[in-house]
N, C-alpha and C. Protein backbone atom coordinates (compact mmCIF):
# COMPACT_ATOMS: atom_id res chain seq x y z
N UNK A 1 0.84 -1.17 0.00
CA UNK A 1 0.00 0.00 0.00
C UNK A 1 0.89 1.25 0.00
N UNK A 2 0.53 2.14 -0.83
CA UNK A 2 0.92 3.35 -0.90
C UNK A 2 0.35 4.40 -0.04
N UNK A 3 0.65 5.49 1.00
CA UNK A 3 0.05 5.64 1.93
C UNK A 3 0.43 7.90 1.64
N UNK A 4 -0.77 8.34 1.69
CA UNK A 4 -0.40 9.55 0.99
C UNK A 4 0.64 10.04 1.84
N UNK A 5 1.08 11.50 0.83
CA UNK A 5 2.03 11.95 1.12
C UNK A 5 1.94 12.63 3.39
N UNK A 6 1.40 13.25 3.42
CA UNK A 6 1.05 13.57 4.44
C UNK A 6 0.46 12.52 5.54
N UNK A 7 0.09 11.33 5.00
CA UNK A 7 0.37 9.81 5.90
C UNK A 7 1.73 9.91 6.32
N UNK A 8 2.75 10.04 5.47
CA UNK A 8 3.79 9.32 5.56
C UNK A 8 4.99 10.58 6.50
N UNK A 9 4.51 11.51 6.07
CA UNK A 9 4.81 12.45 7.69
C UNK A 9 4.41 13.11 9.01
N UNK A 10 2.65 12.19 8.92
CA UNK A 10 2.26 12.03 10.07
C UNK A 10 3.04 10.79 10.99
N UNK A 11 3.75 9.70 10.34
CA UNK A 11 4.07 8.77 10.53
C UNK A 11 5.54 8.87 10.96
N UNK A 12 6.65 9.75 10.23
CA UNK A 12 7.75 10.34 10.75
C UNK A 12 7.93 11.24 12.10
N UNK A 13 6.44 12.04 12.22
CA UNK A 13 6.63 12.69 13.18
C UNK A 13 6.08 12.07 14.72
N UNK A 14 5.10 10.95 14.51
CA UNK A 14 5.21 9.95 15.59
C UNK A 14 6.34 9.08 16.05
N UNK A 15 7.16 8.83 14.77
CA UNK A 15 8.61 8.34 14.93
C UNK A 15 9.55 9.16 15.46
N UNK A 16 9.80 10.18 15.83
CA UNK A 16 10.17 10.90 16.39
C UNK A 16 10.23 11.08 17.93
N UNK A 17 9.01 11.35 17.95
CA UNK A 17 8.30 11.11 19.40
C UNK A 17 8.45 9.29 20.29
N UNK A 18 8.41 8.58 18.96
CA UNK A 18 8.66 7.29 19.81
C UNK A 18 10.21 6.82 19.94
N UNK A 19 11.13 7.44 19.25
CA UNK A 19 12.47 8.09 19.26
C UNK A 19 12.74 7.75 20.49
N UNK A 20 12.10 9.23 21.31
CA UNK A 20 12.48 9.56 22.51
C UNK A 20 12.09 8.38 23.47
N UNK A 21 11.33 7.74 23.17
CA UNK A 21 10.69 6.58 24.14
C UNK A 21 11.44 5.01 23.71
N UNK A 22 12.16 5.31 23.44
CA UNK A 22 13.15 3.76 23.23
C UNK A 22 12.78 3.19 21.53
N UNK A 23 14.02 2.49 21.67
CA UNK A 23 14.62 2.08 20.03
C UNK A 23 15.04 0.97 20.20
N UNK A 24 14.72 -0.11 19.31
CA UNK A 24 14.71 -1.84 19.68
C UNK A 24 15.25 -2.29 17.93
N UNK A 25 16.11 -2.26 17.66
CA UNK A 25 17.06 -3.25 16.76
C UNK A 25 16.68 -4.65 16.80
N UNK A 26 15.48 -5.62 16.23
CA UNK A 26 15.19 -7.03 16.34
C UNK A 26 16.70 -7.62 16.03
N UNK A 27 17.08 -8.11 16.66
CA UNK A 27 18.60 -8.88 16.52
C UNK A 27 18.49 -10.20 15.33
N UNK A 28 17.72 -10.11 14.35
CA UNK A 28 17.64 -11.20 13.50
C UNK A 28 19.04 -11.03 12.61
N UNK A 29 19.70 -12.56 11.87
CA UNK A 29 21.02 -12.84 11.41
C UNK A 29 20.92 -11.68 10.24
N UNK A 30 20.12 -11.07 9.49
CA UNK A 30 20.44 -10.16 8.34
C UNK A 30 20.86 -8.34 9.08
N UNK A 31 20.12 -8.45 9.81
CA UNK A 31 20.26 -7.05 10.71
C UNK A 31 21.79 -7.28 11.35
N UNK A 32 21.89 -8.44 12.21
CA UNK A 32 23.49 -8.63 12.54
C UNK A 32 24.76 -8.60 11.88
N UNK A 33 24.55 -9.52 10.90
CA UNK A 33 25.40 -9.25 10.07
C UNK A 33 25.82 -8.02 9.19
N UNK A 34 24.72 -6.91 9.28
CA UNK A 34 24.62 -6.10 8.32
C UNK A 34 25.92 -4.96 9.04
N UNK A 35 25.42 -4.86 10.17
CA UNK A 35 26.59 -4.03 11.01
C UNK A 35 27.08 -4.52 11.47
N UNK A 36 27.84 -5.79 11.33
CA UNK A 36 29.04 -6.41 11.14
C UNK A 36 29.70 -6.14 9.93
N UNK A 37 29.45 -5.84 9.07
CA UNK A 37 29.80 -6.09 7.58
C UNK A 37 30.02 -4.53 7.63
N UNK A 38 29.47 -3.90 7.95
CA UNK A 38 29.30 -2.02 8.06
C UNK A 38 30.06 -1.20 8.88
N UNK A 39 30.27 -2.03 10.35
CA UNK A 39 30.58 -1.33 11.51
C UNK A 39 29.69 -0.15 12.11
N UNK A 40 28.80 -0.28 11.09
CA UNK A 40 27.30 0.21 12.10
C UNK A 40 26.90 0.22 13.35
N UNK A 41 27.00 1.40 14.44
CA UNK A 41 26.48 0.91 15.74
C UNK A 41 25.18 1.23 16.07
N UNK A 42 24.21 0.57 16.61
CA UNK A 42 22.79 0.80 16.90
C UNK A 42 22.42 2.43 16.89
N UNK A 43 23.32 2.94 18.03
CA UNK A 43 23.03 4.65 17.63
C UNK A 43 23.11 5.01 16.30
N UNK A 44 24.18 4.43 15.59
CA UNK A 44 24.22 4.95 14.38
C UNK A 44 22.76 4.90 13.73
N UNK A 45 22.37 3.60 13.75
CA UNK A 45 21.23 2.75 12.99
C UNK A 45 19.95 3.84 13.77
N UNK A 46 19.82 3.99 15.04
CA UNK A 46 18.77 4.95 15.40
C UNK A 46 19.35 6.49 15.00
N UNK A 47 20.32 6.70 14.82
CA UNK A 47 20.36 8.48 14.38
C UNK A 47 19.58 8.46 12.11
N UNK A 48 20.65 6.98 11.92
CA UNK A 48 19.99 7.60 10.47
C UNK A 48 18.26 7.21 10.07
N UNK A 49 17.78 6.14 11.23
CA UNK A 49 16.26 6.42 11.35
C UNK A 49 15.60 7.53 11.41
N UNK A 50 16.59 8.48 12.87
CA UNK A 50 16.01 9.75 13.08
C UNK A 50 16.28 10.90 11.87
N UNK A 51 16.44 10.59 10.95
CA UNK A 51 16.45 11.28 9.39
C UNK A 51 15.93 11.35 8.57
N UNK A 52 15.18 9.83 8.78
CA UNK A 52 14.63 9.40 7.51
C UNK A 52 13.11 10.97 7.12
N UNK A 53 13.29 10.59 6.00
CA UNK A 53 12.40 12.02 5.15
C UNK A 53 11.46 11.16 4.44
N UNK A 54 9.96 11.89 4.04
CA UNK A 54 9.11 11.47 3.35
C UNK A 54 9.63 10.75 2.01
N UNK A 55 10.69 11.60 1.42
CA UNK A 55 11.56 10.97 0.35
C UNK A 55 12.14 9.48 0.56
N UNK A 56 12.57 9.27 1.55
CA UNK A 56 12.95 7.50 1.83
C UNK A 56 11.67 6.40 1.71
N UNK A 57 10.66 7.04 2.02
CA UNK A 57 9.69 6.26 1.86
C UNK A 57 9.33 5.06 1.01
N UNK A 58 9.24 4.10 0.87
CA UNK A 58 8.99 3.46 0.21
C UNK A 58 7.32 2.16 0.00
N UNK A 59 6.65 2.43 1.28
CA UNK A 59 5.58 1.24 1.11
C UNK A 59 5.02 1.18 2.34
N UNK A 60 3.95 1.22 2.41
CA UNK A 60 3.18 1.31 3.75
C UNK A 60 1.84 2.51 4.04
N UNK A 61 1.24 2.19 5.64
CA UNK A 61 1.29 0.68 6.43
C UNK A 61 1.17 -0.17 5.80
N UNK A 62 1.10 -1.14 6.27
CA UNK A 62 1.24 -2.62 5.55
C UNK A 62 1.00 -3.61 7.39
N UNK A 63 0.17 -4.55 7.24
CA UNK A 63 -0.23 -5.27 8.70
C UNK A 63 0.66 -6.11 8.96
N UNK A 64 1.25 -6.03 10.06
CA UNK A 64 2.23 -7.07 10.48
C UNK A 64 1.71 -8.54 10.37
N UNK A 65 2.90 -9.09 9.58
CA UNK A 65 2.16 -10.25 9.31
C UNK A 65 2.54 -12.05 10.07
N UNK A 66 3.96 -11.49 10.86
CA UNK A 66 4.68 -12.37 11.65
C UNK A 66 3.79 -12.23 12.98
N UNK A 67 3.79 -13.84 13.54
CA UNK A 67 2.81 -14.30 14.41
C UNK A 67 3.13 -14.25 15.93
N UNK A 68 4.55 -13.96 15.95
CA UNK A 68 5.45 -13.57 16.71
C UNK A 68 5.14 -12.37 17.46
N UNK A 69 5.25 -11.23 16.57
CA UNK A 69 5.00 -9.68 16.87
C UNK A 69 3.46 -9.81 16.85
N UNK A 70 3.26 -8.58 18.08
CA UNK A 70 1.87 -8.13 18.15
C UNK A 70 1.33 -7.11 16.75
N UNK A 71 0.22 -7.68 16.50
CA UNK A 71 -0.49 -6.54 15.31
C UNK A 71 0.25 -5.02 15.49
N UNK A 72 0.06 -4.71 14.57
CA UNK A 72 0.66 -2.95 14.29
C UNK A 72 0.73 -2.73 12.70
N UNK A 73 1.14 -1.64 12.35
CA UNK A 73 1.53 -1.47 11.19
C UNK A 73 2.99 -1.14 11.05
N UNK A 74 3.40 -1.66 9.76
CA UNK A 74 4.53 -1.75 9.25
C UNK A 74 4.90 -0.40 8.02
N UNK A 75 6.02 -0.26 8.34
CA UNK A 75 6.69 0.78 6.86
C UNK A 75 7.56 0.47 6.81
N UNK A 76 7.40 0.26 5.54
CA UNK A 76 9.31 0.32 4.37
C UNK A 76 10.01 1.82 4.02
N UNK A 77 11.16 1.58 4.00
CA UNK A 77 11.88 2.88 3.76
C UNK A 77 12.84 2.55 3.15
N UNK A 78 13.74 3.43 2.51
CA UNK A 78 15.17 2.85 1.86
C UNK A 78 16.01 4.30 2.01
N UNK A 79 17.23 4.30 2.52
CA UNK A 79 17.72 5.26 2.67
C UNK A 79 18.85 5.15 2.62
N UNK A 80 20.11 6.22 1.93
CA UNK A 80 21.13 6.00 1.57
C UNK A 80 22.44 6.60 2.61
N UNK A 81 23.18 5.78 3.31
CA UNK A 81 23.87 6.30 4.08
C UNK A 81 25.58 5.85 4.08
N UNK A 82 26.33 6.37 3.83
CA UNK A 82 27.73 6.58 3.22
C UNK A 82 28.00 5.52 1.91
N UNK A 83 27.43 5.89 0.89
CA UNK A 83 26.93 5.53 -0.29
C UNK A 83 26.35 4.11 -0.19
N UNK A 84 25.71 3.56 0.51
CA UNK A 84 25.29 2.40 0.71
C UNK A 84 23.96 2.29 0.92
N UNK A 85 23.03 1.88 -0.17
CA UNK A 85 21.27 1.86 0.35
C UNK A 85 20.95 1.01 1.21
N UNK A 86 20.11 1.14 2.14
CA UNK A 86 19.24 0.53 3.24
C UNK A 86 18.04 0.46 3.21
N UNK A 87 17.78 -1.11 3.61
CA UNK A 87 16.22 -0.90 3.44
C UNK A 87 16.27 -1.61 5.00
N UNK A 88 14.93 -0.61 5.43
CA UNK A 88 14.60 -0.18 6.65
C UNK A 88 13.01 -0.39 6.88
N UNK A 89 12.62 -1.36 7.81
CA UNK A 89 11.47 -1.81 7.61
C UNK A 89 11.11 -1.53 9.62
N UNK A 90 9.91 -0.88 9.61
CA UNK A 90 9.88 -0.11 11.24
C UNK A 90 8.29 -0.54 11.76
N UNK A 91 7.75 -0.17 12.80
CA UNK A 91 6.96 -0.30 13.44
C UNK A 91 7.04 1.02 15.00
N UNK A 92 5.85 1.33 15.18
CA UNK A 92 6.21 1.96 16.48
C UNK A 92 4.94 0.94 17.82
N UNK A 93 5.70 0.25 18.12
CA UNK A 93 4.98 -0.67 19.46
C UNK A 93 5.25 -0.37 20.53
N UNK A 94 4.02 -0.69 21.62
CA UNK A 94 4.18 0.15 22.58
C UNK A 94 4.94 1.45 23.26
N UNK A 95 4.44 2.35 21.90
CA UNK A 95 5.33 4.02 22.35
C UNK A 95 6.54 3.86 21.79
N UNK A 96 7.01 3.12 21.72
CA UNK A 96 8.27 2.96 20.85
C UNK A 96 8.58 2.24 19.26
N UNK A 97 10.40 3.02 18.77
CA UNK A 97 10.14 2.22 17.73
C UNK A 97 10.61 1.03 17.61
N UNK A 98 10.47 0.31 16.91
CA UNK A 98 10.98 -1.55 16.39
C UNK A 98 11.61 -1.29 14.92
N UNK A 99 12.94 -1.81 15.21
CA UNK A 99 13.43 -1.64 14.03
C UNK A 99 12.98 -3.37 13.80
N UNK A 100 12.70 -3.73 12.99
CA UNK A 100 12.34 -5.45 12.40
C UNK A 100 13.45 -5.46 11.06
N UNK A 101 13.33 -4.25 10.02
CA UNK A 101 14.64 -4.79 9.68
C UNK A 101 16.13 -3.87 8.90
N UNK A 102 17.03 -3.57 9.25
CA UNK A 102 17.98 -2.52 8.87
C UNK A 102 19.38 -3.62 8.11
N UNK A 103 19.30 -3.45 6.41
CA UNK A 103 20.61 -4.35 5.85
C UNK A 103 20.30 -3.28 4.74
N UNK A 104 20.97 -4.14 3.71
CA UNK A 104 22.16 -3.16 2.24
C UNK A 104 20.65 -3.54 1.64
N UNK A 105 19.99 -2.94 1.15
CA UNK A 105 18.81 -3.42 -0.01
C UNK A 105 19.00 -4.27 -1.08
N UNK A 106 18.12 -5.36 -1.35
CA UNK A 106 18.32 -6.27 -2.24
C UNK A 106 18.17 -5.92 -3.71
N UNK A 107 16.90 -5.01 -3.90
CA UNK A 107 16.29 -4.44 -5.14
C UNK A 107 16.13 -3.11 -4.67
N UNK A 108 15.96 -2.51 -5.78
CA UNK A 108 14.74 -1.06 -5.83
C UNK A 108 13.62 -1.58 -5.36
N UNK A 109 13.11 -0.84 -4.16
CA UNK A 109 11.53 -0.54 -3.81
C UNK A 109 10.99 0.43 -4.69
N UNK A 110 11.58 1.40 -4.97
CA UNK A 110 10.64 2.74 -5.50
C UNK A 110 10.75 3.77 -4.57
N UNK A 111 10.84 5.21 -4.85
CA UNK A 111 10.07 5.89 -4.03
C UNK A 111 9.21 6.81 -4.44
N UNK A 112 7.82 6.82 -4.06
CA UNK A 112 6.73 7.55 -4.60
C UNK A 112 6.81 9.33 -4.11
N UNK A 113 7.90 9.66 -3.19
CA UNK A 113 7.49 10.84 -2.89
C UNK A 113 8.86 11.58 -3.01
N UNK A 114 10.05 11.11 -4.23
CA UNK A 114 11.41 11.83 -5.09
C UNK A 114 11.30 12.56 -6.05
């Protein structure tokens, strides 16, 4: 789902706010490895979240669909940080955000709002 423009920075600016209320990196092997491979440190990974622009956007909400995580909605993002694209897949649960997933992007998503 494509989610209008002004969705998608009502949605940054709750990210913001859930910023301040704690930041959770899911420790799954593609996220690990990724800042292993990067030398990425979690702050890092939460400062270039705290950047992301309507322009990174890429797809969303979208319903969580792992049985694991509690319902919420999901967004994709892709964002380019020391020439290296990221795709960045978030949630904000309980007041906070969930990173679920931060690595090198496989494909082009698109972005509808460049």
């Amino acid at each position: 789902m494509i989610a209008s423009e002004a969705s998608v920075k009502g949605f940054l600016a709750d990210l913001q706010v859930a910023l301040q209320e704690g930041f959770y990196l899911v420790p799954r092997k593609k996220n690990l490895e990724s800042l292993a491979l990067t030398g990425l440190t979690i702050q890092e990974v939460k400062d270039i979240i705290q950047g992301l622009t309507a322009a990174d956007y890429c797809r969303g909400p979208e319903e969580e669909l792992d049985p694991r995580y509690p319902e919420g909605d999901v967004w994709l993002f892709e964002v380019t940080y020391l020439e290296v694209q990221y795709y960045v897949k978030l949630k904000i649960e309980d007041g906070r955000v969930k990173c679920l997933a931060f690595h090198e992007s496989e494909r082009w998503l698109g972005h509808p709002y460049r």
